[in-house]
N, C-alpha and C. Protein backbone atom coordinates (compact mmCIF):
# COMPACT_ATOMS: atom_id res chain seq x y z
N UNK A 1 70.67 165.74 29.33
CA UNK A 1 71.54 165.15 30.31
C UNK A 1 72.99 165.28 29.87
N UNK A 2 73.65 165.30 30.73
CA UNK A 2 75.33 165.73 30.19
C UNK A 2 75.76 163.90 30.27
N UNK A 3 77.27 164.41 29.74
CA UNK A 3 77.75 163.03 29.11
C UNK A 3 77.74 162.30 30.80
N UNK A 4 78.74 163.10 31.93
CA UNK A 4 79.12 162.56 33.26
C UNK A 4 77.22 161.58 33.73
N UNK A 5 76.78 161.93 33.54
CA UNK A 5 75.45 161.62 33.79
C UNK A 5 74.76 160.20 33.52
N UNK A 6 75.23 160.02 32.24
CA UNK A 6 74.61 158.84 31.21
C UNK A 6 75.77 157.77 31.85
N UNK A 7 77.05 158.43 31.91
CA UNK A 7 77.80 157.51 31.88
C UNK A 7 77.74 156.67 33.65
N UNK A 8 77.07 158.22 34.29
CA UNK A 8 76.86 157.27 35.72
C UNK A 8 76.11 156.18 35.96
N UNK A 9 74.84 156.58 35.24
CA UNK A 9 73.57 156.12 34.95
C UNK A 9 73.83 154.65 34.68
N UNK A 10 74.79 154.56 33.55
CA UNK A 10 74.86 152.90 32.90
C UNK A 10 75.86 152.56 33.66
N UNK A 11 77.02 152.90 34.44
CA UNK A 11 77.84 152.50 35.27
C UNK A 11 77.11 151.82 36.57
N UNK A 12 76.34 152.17 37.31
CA UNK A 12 75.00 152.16 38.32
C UNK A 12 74.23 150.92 37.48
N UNK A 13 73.93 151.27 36.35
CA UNK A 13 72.86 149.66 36.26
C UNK A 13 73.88 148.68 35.91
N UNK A 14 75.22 148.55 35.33
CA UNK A 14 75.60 147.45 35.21
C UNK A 14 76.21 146.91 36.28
N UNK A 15 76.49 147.78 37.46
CA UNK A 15 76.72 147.09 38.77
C UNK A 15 75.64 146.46 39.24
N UNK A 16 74.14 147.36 39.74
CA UNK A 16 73.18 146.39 39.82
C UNK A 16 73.16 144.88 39.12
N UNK A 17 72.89 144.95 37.98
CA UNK A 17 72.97 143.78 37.37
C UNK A 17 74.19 142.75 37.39
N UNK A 18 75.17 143.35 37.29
CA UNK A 18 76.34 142.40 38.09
C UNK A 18 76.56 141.99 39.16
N UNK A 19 75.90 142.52 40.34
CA UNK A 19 76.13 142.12 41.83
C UNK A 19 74.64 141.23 41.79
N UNK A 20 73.90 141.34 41.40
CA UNK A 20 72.32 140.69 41.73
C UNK A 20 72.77 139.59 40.43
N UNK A 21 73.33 139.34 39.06
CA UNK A 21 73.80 138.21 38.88
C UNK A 21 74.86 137.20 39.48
N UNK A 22 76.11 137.92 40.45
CA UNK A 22 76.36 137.06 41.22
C UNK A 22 75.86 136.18 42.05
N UNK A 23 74.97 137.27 42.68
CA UNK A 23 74.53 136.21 44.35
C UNK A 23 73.53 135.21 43.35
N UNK A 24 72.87 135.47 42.38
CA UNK A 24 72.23 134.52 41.63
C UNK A 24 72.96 133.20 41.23
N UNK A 25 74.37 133.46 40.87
CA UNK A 25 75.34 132.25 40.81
C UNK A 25 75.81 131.70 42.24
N UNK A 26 75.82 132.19 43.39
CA UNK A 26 76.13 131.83 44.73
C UNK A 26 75.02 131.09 45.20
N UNK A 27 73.77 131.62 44.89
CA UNK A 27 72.52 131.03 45.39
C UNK A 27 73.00 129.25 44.53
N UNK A 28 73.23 129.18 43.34
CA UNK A 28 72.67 127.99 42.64
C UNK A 28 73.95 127.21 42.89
N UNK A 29 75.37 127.29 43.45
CA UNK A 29 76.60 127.09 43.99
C UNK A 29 76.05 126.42 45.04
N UNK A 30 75.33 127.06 46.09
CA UNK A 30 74.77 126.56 47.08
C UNK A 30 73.88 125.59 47.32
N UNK A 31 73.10 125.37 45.97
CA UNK A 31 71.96 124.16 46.13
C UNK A 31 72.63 123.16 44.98
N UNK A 32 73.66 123.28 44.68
CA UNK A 32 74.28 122.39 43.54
C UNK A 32 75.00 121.61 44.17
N UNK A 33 75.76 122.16 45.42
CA UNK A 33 77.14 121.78 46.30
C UNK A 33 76.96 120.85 46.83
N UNK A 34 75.46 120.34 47.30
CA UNK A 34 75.89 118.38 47.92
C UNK A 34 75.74 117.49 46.81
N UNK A 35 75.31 118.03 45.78
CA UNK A 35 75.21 116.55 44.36
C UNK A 35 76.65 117.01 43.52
N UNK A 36 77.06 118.03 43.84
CA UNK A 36 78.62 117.71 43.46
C UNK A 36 80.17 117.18 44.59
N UNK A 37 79.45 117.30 45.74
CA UNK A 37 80.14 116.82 46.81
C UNK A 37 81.26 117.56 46.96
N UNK A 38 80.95 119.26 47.26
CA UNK A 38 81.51 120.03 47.57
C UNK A 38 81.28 120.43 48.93
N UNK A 39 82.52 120.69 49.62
CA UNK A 39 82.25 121.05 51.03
C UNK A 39 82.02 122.72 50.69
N UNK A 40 81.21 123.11 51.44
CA UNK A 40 81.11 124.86 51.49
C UNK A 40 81.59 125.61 52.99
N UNK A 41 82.01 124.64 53.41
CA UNK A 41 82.55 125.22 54.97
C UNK A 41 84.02 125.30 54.35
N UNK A 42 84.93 124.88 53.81
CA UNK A 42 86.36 124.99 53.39
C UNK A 42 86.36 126.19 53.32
N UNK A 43 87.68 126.52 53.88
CA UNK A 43 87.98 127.93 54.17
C UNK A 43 87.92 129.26 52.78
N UNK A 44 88.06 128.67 51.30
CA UNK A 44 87.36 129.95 50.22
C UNK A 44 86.15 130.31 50.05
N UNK A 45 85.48 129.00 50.23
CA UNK A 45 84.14 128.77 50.39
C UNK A 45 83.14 129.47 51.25
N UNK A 46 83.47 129.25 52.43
CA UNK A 46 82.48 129.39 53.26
C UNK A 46 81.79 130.83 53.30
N UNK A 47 82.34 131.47 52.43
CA UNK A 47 81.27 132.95 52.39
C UNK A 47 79.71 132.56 51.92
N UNK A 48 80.07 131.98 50.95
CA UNK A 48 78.76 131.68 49.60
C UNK A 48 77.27 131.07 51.09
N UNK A 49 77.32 130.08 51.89
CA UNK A 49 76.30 129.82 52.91
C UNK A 49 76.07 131.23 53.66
N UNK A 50 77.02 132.29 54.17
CA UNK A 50 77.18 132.63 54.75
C UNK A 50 76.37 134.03 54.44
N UNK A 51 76.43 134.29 52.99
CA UNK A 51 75.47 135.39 52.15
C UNK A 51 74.18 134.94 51.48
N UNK A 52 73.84 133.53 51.44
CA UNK A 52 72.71 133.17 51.00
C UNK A 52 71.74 132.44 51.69
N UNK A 53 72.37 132.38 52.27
CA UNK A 53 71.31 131.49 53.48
C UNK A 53 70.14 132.46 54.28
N UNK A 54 70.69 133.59 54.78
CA UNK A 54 69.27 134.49 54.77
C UNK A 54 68.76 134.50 53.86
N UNK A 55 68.58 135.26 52.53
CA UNK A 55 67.58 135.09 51.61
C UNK A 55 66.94 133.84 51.63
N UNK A 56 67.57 132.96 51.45
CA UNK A 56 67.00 131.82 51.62
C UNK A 56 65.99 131.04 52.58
N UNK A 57 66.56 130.94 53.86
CA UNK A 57 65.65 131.13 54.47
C UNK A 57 64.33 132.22 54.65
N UNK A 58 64.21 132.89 54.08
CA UNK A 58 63.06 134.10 54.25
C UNK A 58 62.46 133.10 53.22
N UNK A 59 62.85 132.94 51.54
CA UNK A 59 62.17 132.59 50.83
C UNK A 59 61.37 130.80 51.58
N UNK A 60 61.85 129.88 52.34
CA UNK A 60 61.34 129.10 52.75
C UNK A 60 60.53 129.39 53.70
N UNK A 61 60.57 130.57 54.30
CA UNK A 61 59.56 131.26 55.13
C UNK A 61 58.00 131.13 54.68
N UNK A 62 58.31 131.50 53.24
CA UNK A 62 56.89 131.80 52.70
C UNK A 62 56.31 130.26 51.97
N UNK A 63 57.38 129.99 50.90
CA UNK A 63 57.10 128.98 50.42
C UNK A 63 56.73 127.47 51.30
N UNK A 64 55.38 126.66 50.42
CA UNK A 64 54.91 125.84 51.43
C UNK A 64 55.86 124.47 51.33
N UNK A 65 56.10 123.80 52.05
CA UNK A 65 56.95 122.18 51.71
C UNK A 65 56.28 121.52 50.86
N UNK A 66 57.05 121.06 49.80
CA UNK A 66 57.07 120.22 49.04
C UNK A 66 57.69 118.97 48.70
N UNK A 67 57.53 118.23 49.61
CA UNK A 67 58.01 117.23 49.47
C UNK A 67 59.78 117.29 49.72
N UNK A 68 60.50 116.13 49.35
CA UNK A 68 61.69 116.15 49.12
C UNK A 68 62.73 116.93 48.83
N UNK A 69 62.10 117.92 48.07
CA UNK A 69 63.37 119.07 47.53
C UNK A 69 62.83 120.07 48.33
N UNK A 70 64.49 120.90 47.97
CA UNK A 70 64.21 122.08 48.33
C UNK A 70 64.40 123.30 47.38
N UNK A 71 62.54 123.88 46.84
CA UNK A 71 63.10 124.24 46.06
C UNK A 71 63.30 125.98 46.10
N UNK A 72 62.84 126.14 47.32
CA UNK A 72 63.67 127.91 47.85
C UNK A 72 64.46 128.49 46.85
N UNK A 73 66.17 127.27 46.86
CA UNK A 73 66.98 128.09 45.78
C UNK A 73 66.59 128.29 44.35
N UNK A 74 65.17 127.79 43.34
CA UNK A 74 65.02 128.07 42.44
C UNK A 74 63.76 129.38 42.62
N UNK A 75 63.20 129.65 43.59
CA UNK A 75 62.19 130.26 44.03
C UNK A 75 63.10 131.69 43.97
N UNK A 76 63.97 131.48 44.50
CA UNK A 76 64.99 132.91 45.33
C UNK A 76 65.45 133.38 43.63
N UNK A 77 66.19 132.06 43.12
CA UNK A 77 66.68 132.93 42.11
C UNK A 77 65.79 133.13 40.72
N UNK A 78 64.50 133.04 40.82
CA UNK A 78 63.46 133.46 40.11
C UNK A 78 63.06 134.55 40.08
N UNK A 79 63.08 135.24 41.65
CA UNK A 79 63.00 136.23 42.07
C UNK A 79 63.76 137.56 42.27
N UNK A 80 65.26 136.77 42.14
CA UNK A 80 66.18 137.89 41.83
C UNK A 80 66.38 138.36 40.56
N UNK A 81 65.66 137.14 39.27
CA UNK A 81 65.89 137.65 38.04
C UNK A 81 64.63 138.77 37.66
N UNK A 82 63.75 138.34 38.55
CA UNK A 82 62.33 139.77 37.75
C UNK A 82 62.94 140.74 38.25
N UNK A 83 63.32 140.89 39.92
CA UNK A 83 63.73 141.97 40.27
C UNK A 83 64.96 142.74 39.62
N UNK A 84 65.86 141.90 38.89
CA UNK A 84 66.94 142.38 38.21
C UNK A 84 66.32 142.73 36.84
N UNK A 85 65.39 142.27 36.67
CA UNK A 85 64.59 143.00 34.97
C UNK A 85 64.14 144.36 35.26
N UNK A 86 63.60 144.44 36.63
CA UNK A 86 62.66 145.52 36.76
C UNK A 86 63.64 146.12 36.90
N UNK A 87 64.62 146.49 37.81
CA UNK A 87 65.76 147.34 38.36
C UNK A 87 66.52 147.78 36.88
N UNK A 88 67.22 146.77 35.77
CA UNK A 88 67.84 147.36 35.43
C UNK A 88 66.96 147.43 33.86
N UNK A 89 65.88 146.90 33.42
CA UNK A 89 64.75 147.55 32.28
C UNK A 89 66.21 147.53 31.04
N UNK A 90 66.42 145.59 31.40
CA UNK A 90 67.27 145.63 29.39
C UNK A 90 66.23 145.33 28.58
């Protein structure tokens, strides 16, 4: 493999892994934000509902109710971390 190659290669997985560890911090922003009594509609804010809330909802799609919590956002970002193992194989 030539050097341009390797260097794409690891350029490509550390974006993967950097964009799929964000929304992983947006996801847990999002289920953290009423026990810190953060509004998420305020105008910097309001992206973070706005990109996680589909996933989210899909993952409550499947998952059955449990009582009181909701625990989707630990479900979702459980799921973004295998998928981020498998994708980027540190």
């Amino acid at each position: 493999m030539s050097d341009e190659t390797v260097i794409l290669r690891e350029v490509a997985r550390l974006t993967v892994y950097s964009g799929i560890t964000l929304y992983m911090m947006a996801i847990l922003i999002r289920w953290t934000a009423p026990f810190l009594s953060l509004n998420l509609y305020k105008r910097g804010v309001r992206i973070i509902p706005a990109i996680t809330d589909p996933f989210l909802k899909l993952v409550r799609r499947i998952l059955p109710p449990m009582g009181f919590v909701d625990w989707s956002p630990v479900a979702a970002v459980l799921i973004l971390w295998v998928v981020r193992v498998v994708l980027v194989r540190q």
